[in-house]
N, C-alpha and C. Protein backbone atom coordinates (compact mmCIF):
# COMPACT_ATOMS: atom_id res chain seq x y z
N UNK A 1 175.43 123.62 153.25
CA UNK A 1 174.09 123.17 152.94
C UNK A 1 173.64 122.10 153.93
N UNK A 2 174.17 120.99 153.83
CA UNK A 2 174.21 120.15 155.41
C UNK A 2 173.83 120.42 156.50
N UNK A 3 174.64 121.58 156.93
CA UNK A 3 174.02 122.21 157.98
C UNK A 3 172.94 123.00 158.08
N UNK A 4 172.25 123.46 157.20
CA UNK A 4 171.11 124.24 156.83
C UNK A 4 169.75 122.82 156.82
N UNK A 5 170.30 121.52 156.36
CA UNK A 5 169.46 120.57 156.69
C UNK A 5 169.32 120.26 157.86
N UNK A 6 170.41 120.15 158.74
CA UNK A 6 170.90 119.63 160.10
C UNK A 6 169.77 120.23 161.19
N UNK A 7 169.86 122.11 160.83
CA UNK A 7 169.36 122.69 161.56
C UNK A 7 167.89 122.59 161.39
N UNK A 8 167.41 122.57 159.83
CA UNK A 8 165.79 122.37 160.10
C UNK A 8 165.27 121.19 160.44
N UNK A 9 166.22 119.68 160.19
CA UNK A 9 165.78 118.78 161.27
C UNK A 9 166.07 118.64 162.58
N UNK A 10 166.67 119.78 163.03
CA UNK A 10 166.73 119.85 164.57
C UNK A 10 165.53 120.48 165.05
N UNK A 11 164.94 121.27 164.28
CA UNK A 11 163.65 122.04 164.69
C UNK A 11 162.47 121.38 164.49
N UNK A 12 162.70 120.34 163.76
CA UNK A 12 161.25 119.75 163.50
C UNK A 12 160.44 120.07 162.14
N UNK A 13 161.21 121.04 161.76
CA UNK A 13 160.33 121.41 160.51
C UNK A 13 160.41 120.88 159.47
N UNK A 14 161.43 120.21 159.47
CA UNK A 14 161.86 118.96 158.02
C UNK A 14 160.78 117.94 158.07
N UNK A 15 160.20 117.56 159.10
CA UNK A 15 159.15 116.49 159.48
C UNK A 15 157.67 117.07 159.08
N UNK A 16 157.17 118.61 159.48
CA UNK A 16 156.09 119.47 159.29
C UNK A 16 156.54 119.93 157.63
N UNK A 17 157.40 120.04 157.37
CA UNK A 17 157.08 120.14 155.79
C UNK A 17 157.15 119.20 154.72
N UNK A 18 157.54 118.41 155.35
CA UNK A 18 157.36 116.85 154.37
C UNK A 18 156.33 116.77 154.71
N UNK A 19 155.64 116.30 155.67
CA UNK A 19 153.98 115.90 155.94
C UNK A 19 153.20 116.73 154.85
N UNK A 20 153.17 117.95 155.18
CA UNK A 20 152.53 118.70 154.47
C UNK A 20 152.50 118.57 152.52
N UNK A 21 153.80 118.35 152.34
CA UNK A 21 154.29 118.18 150.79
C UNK A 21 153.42 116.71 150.85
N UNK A 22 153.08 115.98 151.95
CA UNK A 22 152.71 114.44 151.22
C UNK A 22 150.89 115.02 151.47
N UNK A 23 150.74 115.39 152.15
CA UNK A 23 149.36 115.87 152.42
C UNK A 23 148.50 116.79 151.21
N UNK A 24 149.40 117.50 150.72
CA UNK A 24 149.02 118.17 149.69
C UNK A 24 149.40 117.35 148.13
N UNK A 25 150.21 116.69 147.95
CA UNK A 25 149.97 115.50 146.70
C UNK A 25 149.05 114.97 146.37
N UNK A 26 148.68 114.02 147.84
CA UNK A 26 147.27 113.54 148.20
C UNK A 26 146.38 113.71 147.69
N UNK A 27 145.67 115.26 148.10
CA UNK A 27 144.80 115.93 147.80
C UNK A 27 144.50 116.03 146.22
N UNK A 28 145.63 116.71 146.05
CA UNK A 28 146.02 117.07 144.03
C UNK A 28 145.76 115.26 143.39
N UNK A 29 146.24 114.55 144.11
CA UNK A 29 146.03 113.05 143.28
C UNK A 29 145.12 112.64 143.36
N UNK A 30 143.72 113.03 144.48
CA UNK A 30 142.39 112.74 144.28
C UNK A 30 141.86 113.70 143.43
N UNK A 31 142.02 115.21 143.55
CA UNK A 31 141.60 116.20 142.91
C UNK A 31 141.44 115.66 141.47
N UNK A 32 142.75 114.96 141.29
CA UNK A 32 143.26 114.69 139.41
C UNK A 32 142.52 113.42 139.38
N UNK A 33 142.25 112.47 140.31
CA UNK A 33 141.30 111.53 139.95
C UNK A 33 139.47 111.89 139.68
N UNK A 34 139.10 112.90 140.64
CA UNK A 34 138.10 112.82 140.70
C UNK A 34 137.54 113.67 139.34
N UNK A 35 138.27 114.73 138.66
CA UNK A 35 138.97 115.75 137.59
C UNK A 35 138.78 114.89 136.17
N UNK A 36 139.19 113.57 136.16
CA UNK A 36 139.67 113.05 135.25
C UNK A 36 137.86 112.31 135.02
N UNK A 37 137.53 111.83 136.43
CA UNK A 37 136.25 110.81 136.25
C UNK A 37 134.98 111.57 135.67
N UNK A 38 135.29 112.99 135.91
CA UNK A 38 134.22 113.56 135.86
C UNK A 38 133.90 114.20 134.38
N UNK A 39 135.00 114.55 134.18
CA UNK A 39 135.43 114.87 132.59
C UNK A 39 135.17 113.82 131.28
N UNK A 40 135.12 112.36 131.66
CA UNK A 40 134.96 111.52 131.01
C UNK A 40 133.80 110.70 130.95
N UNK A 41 132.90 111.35 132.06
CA UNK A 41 131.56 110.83 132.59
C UNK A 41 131.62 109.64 132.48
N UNK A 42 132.42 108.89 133.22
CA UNK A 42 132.32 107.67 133.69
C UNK A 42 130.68 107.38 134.25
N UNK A 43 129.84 108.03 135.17
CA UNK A 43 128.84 107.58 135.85
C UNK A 43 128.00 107.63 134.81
N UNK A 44 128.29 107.82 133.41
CA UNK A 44 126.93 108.16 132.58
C UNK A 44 127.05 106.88 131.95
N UNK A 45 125.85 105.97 132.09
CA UNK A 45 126.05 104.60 131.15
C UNK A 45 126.60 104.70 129.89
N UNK A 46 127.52 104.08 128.94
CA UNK A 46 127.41 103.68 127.57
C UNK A 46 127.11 102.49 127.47
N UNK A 47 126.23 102.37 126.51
CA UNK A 47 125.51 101.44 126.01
C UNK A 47 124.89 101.69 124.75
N UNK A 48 125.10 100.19 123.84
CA UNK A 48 124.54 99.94 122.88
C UNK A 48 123.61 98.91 122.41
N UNK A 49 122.41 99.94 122.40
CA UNK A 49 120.32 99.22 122.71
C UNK A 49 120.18 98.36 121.39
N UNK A 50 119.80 97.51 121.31
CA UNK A 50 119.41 97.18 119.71
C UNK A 50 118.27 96.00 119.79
N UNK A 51 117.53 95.65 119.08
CA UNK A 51 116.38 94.74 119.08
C UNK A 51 116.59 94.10 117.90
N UNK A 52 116.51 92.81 118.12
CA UNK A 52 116.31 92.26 116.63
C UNK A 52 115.01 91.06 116.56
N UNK A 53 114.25 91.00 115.42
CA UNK A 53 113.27 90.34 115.37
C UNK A 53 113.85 89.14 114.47
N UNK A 54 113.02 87.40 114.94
CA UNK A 54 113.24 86.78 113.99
C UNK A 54 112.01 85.99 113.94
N UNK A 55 111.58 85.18 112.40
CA UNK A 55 110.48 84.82 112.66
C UNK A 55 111.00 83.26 112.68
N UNK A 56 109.98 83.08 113.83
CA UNK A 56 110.54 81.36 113.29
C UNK A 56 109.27 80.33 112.80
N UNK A 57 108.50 80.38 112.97
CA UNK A 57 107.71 79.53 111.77
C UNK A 57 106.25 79.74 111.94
N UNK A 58 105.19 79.87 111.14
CA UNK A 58 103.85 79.72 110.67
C UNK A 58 103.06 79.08 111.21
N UNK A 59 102.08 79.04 111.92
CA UNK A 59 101.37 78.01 112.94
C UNK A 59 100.21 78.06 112.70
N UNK A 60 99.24 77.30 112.26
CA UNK A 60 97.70 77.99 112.05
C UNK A 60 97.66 79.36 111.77
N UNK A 61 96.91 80.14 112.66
CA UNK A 61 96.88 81.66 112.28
C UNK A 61 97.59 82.73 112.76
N UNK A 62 98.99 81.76 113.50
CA UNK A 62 100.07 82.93 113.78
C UNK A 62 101.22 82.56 113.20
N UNK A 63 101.90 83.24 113.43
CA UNK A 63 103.45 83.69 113.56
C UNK A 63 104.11 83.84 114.58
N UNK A 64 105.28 82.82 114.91
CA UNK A 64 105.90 82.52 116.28
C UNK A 64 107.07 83.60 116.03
N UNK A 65 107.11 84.68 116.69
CA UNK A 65 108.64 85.28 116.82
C UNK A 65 109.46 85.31 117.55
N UNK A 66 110.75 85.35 117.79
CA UNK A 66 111.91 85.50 118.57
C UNK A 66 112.47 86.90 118.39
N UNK A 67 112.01 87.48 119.46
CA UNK A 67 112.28 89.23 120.08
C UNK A 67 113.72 89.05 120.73
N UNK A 68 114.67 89.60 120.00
CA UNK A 68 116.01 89.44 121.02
C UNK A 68 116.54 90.95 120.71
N UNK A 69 116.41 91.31 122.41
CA UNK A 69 117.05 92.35 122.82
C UNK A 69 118.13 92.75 122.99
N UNK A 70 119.25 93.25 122.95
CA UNK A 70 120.76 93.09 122.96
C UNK A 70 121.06 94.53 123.81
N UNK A 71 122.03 94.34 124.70
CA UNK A 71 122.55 95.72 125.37
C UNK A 71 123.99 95.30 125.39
N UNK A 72 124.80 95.60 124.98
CA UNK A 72 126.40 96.42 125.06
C UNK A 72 126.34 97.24 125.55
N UNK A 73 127.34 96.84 127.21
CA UNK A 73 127.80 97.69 128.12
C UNK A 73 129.31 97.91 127.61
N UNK A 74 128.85 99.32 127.52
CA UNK A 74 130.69 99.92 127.27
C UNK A 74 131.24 100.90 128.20
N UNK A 75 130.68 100.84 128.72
CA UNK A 75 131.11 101.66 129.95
C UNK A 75 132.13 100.43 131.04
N UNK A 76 132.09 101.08 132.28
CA UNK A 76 133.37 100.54 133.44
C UNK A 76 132.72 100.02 134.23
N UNK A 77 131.10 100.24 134.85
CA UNK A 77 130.46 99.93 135.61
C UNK A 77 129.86 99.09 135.18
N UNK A 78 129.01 97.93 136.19
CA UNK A 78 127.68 97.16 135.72
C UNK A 78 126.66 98.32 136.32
N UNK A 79 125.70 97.96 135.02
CA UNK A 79 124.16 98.40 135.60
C UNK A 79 123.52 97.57 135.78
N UNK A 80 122.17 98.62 136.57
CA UNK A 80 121.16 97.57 136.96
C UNK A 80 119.99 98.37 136.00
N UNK A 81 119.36 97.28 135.95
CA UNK A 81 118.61 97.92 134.33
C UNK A 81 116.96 97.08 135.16
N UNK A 82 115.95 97.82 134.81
CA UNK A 82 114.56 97.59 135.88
C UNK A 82 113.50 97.91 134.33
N UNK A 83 112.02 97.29 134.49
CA UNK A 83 110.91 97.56 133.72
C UNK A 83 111.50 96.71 132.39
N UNK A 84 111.81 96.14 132.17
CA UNK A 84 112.61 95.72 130.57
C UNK A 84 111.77 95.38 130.05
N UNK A 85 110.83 96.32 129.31
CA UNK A 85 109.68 95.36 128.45
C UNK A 85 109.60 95.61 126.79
N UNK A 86 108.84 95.09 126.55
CA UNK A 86 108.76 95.20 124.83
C UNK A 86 106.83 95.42 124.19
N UNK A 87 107.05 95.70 123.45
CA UNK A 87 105.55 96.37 122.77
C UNK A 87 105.21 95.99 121.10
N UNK A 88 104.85 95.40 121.19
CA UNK A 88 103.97 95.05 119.93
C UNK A 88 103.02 95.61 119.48
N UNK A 89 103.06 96.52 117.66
CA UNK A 89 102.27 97.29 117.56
C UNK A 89 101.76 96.76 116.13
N UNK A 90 100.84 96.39 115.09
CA UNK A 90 100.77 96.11 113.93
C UNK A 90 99.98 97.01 112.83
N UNK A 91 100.17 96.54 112.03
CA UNK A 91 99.22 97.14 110.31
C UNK A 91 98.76 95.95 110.13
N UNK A 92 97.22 95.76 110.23
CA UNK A 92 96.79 94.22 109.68
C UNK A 92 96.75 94.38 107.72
N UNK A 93 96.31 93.33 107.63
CA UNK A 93 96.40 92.99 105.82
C UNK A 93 95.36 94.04 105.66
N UNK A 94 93.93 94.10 106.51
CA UNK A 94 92.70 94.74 105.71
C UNK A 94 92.83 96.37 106.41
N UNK A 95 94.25 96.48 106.72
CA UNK A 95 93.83 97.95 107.92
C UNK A 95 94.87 99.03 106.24
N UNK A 96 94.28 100.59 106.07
CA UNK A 96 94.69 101.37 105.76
C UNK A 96 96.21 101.36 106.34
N UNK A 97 97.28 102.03 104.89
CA UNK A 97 98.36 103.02 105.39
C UNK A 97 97.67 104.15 106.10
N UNK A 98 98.08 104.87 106.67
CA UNK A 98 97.66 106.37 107.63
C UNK A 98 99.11 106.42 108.51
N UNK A 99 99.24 107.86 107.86
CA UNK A 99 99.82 109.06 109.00
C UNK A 99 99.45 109.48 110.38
N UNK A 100 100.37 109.36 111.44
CA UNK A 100 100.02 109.81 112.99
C UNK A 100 100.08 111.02 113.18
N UNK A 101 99.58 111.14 114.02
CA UNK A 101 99.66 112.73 114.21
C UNK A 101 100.99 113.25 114.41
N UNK A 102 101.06 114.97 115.16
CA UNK A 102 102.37 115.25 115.98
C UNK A 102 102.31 114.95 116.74
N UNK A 103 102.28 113.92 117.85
CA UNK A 103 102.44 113.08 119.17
C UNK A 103 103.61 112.00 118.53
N UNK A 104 103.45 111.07 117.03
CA UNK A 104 104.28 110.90 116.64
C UNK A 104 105.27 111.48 115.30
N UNK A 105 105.35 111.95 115.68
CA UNK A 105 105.63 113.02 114.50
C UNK A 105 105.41 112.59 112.86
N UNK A 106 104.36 112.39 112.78
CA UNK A 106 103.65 112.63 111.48
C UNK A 106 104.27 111.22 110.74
N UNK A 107 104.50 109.88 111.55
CA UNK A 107 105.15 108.94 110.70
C UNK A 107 104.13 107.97 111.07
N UNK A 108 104.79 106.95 110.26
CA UNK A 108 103.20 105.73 109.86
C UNK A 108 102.76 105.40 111.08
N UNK A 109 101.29 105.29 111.03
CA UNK A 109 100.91 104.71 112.22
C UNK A 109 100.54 103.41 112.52
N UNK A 110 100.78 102.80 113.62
CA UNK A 110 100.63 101.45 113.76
C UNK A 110 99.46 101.16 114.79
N UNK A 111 98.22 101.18 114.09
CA UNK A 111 96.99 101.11 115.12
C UNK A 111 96.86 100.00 116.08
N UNK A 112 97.26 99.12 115.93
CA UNK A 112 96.63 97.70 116.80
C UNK A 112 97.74 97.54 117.57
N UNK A 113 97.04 97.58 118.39
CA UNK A 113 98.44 96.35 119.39
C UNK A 113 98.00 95.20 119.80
N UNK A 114 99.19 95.11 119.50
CA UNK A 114 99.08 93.08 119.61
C UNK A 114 99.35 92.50 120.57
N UNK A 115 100.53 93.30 121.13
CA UNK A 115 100.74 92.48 122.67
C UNK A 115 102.09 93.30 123.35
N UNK A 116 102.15 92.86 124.28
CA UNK A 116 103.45 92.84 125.03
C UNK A 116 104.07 92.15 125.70
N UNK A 117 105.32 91.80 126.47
CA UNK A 117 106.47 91.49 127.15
C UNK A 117 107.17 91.86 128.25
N UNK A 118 108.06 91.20 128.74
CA UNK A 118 108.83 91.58 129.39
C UNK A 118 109.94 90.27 129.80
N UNK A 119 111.22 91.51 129.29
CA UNK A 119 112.46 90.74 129.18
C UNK A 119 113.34 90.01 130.04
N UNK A 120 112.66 90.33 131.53
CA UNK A 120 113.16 89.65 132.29
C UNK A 120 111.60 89.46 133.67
N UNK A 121 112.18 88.29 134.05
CA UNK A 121 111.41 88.03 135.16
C UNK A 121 110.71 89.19 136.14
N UNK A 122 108.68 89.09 136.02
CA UNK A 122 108.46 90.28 136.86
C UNK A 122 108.42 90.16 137.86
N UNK A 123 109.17 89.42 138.88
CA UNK A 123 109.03 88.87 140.08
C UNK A 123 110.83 89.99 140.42
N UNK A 124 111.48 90.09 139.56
CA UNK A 124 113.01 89.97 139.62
C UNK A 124 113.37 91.99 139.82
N UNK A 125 113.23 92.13 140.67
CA UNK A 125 113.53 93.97 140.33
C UNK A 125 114.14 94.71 139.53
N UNK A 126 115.45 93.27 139.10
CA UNK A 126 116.19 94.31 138.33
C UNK A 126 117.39 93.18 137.70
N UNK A 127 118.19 93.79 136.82
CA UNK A 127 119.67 92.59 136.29
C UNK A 127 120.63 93.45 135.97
N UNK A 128 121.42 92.42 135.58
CA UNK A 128 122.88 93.71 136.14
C UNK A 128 123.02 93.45 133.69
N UNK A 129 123.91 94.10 133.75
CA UNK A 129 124.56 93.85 132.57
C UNK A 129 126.16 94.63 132.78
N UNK A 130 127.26 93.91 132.90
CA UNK A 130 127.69 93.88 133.16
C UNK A 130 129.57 94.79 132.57
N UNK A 131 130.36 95.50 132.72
CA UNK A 131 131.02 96.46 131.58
C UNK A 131 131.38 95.14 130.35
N UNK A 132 131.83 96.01 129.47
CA UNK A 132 132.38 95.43 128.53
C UNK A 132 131.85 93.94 127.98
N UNK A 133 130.45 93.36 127.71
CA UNK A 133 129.86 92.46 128.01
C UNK A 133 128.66 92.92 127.00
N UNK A 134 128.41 91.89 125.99
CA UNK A 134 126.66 91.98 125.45
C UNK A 134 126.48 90.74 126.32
N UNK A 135 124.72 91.69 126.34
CA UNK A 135 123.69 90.62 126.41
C UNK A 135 122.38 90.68 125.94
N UNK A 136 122.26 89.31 125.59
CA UNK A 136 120.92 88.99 124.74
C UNK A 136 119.84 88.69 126.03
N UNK A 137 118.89 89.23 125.83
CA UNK A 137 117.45 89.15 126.47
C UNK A 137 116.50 88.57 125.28
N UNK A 138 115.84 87.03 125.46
CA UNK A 138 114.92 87.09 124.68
C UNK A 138 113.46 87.02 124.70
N UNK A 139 112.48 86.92 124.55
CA UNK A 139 111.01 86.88 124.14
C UNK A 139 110.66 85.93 123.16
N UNK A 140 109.68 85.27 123.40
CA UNK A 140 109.14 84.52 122.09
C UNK A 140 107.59 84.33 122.03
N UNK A 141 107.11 84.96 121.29
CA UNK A 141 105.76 85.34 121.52
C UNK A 141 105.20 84.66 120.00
N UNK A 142 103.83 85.25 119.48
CA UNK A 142 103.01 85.22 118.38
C UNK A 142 103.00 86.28 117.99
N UNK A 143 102.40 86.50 116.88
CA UNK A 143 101.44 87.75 116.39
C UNK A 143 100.19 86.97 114.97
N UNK A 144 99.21 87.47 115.11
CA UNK A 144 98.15 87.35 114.22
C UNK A 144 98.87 86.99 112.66
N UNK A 145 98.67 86.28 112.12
CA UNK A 145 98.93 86.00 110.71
C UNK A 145 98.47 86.88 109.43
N UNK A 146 97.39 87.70 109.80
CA UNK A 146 97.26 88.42 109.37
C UNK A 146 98.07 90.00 109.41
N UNK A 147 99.09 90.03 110.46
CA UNK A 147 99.85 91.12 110.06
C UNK A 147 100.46 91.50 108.77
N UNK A 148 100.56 92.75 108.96
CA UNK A 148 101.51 92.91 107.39
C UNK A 148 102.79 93.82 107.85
N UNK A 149 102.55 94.53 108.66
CA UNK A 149 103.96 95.44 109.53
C UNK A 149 103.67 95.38 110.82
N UNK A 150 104.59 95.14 111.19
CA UNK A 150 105.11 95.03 112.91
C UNK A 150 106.17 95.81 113.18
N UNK A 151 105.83 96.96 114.48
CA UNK A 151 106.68 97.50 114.85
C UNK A 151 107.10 96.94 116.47
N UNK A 152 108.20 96.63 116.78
CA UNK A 152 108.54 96.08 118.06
C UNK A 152 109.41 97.46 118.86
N UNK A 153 108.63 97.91 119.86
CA UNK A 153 109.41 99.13 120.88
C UNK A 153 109.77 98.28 122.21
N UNK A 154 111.11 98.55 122.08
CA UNK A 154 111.14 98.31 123.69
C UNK A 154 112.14 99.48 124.33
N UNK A 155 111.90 99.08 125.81
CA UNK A 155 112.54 100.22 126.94
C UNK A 155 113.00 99.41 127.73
N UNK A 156 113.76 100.19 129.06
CA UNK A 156 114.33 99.91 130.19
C UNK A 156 114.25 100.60 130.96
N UNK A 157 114.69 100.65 132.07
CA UNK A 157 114.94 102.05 132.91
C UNK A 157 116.47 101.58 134.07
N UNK A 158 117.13 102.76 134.23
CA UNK A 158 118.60 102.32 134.65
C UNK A 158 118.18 102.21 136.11
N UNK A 159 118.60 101.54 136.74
CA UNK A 159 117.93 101.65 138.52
C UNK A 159 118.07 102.81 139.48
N UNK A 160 119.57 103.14 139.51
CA UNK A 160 119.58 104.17 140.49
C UNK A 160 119.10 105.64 139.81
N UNK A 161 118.91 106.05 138.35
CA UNK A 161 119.12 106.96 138.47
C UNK A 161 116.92 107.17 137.52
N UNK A 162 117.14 106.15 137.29
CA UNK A 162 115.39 106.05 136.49
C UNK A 162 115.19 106.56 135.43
N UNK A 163 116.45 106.87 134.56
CA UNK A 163 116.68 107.47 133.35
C UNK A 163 116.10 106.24 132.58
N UNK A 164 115.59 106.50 131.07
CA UNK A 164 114.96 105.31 130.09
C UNK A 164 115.97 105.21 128.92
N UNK A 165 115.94 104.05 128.27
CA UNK A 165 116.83 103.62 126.98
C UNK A 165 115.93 102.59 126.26
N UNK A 166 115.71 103.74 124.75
CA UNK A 166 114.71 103.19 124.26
C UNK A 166 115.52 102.13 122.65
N UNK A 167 114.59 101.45 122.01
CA UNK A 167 115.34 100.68 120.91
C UNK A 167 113.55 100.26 119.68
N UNK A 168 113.77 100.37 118.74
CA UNK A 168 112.34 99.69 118.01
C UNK A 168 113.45 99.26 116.67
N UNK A 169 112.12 98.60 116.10
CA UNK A 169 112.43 97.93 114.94
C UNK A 169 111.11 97.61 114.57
N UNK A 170 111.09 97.93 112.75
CA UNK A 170 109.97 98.01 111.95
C UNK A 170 110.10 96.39 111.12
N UNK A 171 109.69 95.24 110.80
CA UNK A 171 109.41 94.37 110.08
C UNK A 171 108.23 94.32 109.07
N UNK A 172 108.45 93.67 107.85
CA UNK A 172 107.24 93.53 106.78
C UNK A 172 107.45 92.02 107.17
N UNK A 173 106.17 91.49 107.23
CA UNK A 173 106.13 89.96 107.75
C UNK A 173 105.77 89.67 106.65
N UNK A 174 106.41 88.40 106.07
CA UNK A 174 106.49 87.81 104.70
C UNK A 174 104.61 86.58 104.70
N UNK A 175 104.69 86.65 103.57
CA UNK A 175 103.56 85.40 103.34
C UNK A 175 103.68 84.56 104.15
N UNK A 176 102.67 83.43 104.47
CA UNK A 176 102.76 82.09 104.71
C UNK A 176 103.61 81.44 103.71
N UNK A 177 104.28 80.57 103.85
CA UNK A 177 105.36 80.02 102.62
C UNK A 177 104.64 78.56 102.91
């Protein structure tokens, strides 16, 4: 057997077939990396959108709120997250319940808008949020005292790819106390 080694490293081919055996691992060990990334959609964000409203106190004829946006990155990557804004929609005290059309699919409608936002600086293109990491974005705005439901929508858009991630939340705004 020795000599059966002896002779194919005398020829050179012990050298041309090891190369090759490491050349072709290689390959199979990116193959199985790239196999594995793709299967698990690593490049597809996870994330968890959520909005929460709080009121913080009564002012003449508004209502001061604190809009806090929250994103949980669960994914491996940071994103860059662009447009981050928020939308204020209401039911005043003297306005009808009413049904929306199919544009929204036939659920309450919120005629007035009151205002809008944006969660990060519009000067700023974009912010990272970072893996494994919440973050709070906040807002602190008004709304009319006369509301009686507030719906708060907000969006984003991911940078490289311009996909949207949407989040709302419905509130009954309590009396003046």
């Amino acid at each position: 057997m020795n000599e059966i080694i002896n002779t194919i490293k005398n020829f050179e081919i012990y050298e041309v077939v090891t190369g090759l055996i490491t050349i072709a691992a290689s390959f199979f060990g990116f193959y199985c990396v790239v196999d594995k990334w793709i299967k698990r959609k690593e490049h597809f964000p996870r994330v968890n959108f959520d909005i929460t409203v709080e009121i913080i106190d009564f002012c003449d004829d508004k209502i001061i709120l604190n809009i806090i946006a929250s994103i949980d990155n669960k994914g491996y990557v940071p994103l860059k997250i662009k447009d981050f804004k928020c939308e204020l929609l209401g039911v005043m005290n003297d306005s009808p319940l009413e049904l929306g059309g199919q544009k929204i699919r036939n659920q309450l409608n919120f005629p007035n808008k009151i205002g809008d936002g944006s969660f990060i600086p519009l000067n700023w293109n974009y912010s990272f949020v970072y893996p494994c990491v919440k973050t709070d974005y906040l807002h602190v705005t008004f709304i009319p005292k006369n509301t009686k439901y507030l719906l708060v929508k907000s969006s984003f858009y991911y940078l490289e790819t311009n996909e949207s991630h949407h989040a709302g939340k419905v509130l009954k705004i309590p009396m003046d106390k």
